[in-house]
N, C-alpha and C. Protein backbone atom coordinates (compact mmCIF):
# COMPACT_ATOMS: atom_id res chain seq x y z
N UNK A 1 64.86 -33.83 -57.79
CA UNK A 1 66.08 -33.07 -57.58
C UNK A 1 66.22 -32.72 -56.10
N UNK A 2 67.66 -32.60 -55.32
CA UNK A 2 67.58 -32.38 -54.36
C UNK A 2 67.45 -30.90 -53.97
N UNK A 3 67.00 -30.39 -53.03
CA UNK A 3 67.13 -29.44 -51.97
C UNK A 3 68.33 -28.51 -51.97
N UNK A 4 68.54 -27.65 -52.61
CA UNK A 4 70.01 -27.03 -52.77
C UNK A 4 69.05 -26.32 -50.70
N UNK A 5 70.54 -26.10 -50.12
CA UNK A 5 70.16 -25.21 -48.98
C UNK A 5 71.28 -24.22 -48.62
N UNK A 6 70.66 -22.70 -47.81
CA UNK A 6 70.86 -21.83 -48.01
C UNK A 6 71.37 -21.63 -46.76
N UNK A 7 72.73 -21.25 -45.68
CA UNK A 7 72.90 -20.87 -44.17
C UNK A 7 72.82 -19.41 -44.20
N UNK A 8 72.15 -18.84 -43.88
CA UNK A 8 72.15 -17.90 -43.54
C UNK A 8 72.54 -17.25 -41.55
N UNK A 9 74.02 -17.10 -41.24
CA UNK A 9 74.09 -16.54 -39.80
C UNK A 9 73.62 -15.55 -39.84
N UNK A 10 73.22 -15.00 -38.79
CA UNK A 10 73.15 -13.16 -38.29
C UNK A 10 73.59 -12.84 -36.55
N UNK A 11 74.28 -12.30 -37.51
CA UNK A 11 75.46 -11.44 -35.80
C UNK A 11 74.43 -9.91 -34.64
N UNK A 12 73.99 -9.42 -35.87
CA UNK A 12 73.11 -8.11 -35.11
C UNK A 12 71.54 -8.01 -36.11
N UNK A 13 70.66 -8.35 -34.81
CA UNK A 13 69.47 -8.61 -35.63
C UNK A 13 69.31 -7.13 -36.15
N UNK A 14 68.86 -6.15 -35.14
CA UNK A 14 68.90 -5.08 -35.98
C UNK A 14 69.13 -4.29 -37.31
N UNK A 15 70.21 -5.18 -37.69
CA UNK A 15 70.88 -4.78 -38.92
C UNK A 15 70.93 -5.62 -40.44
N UNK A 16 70.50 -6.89 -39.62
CA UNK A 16 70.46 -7.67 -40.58
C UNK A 16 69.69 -9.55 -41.00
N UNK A 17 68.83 -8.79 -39.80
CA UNK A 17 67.46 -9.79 -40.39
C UNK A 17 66.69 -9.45 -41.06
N UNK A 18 66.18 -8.42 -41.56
CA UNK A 18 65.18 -7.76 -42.60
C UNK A 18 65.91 -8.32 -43.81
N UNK A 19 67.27 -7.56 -44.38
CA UNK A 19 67.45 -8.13 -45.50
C UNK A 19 67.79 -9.77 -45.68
N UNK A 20 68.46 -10.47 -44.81
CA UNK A 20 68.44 -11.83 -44.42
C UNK A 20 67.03 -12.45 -44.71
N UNK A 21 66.22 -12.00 -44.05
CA UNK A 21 64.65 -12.50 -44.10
C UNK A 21 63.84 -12.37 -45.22
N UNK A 22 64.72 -11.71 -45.68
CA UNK A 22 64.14 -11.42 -47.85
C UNK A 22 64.75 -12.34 -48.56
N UNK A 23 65.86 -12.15 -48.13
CA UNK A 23 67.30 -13.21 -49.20
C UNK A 23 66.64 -14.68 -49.25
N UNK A 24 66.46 -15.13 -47.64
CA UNK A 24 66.05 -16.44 -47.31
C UNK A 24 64.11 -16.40 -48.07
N UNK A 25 63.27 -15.62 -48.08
CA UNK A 25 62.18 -15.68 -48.53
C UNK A 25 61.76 -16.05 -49.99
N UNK A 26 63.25 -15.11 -50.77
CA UNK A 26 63.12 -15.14 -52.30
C UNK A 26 63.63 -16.69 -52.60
N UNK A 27 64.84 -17.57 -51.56
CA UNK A 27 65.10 -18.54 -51.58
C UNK A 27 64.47 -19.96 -51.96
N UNK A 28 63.31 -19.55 -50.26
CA UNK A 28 62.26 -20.33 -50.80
C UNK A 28 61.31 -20.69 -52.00
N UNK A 29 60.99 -19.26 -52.29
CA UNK A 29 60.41 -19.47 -53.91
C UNK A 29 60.75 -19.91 -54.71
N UNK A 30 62.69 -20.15 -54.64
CA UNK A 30 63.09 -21.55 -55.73
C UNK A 30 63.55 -22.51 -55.05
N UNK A 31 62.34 -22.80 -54.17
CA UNK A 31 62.91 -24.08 -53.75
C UNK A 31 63.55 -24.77 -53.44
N UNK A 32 64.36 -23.63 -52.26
CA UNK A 32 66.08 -23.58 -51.67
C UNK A 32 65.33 -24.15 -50.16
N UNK A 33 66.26 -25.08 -49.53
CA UNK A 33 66.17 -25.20 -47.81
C UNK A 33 66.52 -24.10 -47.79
N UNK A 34 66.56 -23.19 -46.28
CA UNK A 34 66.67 -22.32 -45.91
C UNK A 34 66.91 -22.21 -44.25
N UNK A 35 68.03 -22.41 -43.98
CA UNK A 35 68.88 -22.18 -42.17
C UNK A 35 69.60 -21.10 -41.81
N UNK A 36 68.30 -20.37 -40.89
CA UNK A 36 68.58 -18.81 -40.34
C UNK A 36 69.07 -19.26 -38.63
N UNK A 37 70.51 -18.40 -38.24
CA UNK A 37 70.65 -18.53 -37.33
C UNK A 37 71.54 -17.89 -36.66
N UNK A 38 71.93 -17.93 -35.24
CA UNK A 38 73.06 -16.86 -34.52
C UNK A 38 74.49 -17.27 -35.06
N UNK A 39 75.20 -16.63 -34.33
CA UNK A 39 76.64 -16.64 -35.36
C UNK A 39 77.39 -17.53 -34.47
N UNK A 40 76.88 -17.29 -32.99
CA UNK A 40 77.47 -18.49 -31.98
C UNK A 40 77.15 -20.08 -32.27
N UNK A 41 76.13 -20.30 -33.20
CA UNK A 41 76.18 -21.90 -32.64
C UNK A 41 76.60 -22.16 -34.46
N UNK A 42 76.53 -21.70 -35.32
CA UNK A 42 76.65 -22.15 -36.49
C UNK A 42 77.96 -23.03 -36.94
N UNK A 43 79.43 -22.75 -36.23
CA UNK A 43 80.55 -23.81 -35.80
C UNK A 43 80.16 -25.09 -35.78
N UNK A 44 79.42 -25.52 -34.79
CA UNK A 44 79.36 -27.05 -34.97
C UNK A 44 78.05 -27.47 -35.91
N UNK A 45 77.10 -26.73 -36.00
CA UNK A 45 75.63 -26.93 -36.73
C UNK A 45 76.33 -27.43 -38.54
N UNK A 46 77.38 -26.39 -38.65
CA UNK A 46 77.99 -26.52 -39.96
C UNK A 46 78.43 -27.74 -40.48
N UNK A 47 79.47 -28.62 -39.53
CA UNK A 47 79.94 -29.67 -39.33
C UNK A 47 79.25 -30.73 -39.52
N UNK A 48 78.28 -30.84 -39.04
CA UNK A 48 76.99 -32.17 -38.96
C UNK A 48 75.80 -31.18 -40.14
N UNK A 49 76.03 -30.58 -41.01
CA UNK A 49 75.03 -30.46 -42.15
C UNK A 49 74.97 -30.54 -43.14
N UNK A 50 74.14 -31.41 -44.20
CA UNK A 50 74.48 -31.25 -45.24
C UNK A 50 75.05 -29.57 -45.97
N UNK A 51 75.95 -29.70 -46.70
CA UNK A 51 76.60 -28.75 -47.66
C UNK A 51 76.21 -27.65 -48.10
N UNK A 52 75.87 -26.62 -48.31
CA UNK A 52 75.13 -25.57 -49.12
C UNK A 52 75.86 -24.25 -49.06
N UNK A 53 75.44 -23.22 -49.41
CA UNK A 53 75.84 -21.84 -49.80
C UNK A 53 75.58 -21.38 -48.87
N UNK A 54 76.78 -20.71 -47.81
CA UNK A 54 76.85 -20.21 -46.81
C UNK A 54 77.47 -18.76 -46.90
N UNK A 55 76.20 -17.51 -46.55
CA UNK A 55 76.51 -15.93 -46.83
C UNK A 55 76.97 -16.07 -45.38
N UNK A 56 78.51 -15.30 -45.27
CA UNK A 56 79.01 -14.59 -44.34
C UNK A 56 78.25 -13.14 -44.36
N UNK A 57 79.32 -12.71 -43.16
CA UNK A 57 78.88 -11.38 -43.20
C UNK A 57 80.40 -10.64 -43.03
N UNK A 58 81.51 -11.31 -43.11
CA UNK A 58 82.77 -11.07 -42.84
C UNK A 58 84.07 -12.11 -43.28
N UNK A 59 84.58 -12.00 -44.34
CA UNK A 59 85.50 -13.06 -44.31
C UNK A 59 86.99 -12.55 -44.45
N UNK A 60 87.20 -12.38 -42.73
CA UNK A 60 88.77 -11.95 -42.45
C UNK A 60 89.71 -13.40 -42.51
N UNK A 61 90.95 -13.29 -42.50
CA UNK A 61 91.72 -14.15 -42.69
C UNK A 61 91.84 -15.21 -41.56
N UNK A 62 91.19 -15.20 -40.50
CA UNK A 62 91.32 -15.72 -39.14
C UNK A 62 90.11 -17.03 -39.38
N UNK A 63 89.52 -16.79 -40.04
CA UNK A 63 88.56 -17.84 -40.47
C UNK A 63 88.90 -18.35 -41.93
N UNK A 64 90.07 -18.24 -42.36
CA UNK A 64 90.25 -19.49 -43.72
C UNK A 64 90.85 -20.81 -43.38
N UNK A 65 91.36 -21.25 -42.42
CA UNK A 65 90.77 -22.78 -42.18
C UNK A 65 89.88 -23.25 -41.81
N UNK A 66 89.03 -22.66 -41.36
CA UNK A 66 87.53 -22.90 -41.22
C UNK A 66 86.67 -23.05 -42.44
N UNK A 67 87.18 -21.86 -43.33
CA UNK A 67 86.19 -21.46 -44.39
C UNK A 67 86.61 -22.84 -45.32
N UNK A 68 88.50 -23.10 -45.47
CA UNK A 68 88.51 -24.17 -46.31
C UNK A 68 88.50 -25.37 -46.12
N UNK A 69 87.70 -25.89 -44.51
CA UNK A 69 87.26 -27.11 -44.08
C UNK A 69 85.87 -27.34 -44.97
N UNK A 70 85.16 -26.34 -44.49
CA UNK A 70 83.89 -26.05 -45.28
C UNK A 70 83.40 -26.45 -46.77
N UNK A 71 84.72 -25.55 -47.44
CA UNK A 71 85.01 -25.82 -48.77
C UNK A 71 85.10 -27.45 -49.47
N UNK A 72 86.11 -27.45 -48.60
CA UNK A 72 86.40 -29.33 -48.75
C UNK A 72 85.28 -30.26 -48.72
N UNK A 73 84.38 -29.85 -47.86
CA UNK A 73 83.29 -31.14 -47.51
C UNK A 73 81.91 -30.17 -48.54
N UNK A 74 81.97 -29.60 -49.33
CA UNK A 74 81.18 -29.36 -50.73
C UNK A 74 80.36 -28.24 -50.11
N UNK A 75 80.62 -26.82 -49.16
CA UNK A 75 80.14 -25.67 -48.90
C UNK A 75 80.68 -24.42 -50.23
N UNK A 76 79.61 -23.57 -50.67
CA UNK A 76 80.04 -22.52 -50.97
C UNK A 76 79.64 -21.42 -50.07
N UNK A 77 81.25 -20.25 -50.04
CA UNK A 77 81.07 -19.44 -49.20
C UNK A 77 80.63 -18.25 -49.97
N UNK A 78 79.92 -17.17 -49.81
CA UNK A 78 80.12 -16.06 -50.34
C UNK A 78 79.69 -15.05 -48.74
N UNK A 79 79.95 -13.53 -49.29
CA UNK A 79 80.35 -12.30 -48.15
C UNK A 79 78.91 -11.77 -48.70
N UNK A 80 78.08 -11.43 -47.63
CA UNK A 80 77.47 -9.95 -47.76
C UNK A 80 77.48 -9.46 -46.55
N UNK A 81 77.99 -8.11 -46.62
CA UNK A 81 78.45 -7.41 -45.57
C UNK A 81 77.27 -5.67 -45.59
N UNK A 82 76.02 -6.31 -44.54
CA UNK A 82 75.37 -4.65 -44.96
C UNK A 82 75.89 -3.42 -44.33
N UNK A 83 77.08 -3.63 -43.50
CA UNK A 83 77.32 -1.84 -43.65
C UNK A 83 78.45 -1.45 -44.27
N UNK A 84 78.94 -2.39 -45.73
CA UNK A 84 79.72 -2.42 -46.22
C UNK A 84 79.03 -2.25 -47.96
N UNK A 85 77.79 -2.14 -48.27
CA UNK A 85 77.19 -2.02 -49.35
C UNK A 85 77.20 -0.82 -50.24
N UNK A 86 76.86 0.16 -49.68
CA UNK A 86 77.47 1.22 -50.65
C UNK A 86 78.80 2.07 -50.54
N UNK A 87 79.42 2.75 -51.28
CA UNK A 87 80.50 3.68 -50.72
C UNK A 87 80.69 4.81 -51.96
N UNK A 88 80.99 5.98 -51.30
CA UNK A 88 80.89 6.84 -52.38
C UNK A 88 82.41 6.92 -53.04
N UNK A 89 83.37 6.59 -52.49
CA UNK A 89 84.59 6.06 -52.97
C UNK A 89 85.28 5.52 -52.28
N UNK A 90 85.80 4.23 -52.54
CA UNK A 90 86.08 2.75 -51.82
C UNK A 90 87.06 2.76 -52.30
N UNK A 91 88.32 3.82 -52.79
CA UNK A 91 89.36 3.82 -53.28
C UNK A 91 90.39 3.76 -51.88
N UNK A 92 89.81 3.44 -51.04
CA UNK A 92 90.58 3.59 -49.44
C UNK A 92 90.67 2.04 -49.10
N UNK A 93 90.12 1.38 -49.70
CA UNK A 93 89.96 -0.11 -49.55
C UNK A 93 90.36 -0.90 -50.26
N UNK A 94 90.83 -0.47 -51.48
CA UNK A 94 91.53 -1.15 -52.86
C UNK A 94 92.64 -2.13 -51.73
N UNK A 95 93.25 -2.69 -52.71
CA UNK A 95 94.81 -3.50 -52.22
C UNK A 95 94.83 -3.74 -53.19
């Protein structure tokens, strides 16, 4: 079976290589590739890589032709956003 693989960017290490560095760890244990990296070069790295499940950390509208180039050539996107994880009421954010 092939290699499912995992992109993991990070914008502020501070904030979000610890949990990044877990996500990608538990990865490995099922036998996921696993590509940790800055948020600057991941644009073209994306382009020339095979396909896989790529965690944002932000998906504003300024990046959905990007996101649905991605899409097209067999990427899944999903968001985790850590200073966006808990809220004691997120009724300010609805739409």
């Amino acid at each position: 079976m092939k290699k499912r693989t995992l992109y993991l960017p990070i914008g502020t290490k501070c904030r979000e290589l610890l949990g990044k560095a877990l996500l990608a760890a538990k990865a490995v244990e099922r036998d996921w590739r696993v590509v940790i990296g800055s948020l600057d070069i991941r644009e073209e790295f994306l382009e020339d890589s095979a396909p896989g499940l790529l965690i944002e950390n932000n998906i504003p509208d300024d990046k959905a032709e990007r996101f649905c180039r991605l899409k097209a050539r067999g990427y899944v996107i999903a968001n985790l956003s850590e200073e966006s994880a808990l809220y004691y009421d997120g009724e300010e954010y609805w739409t």
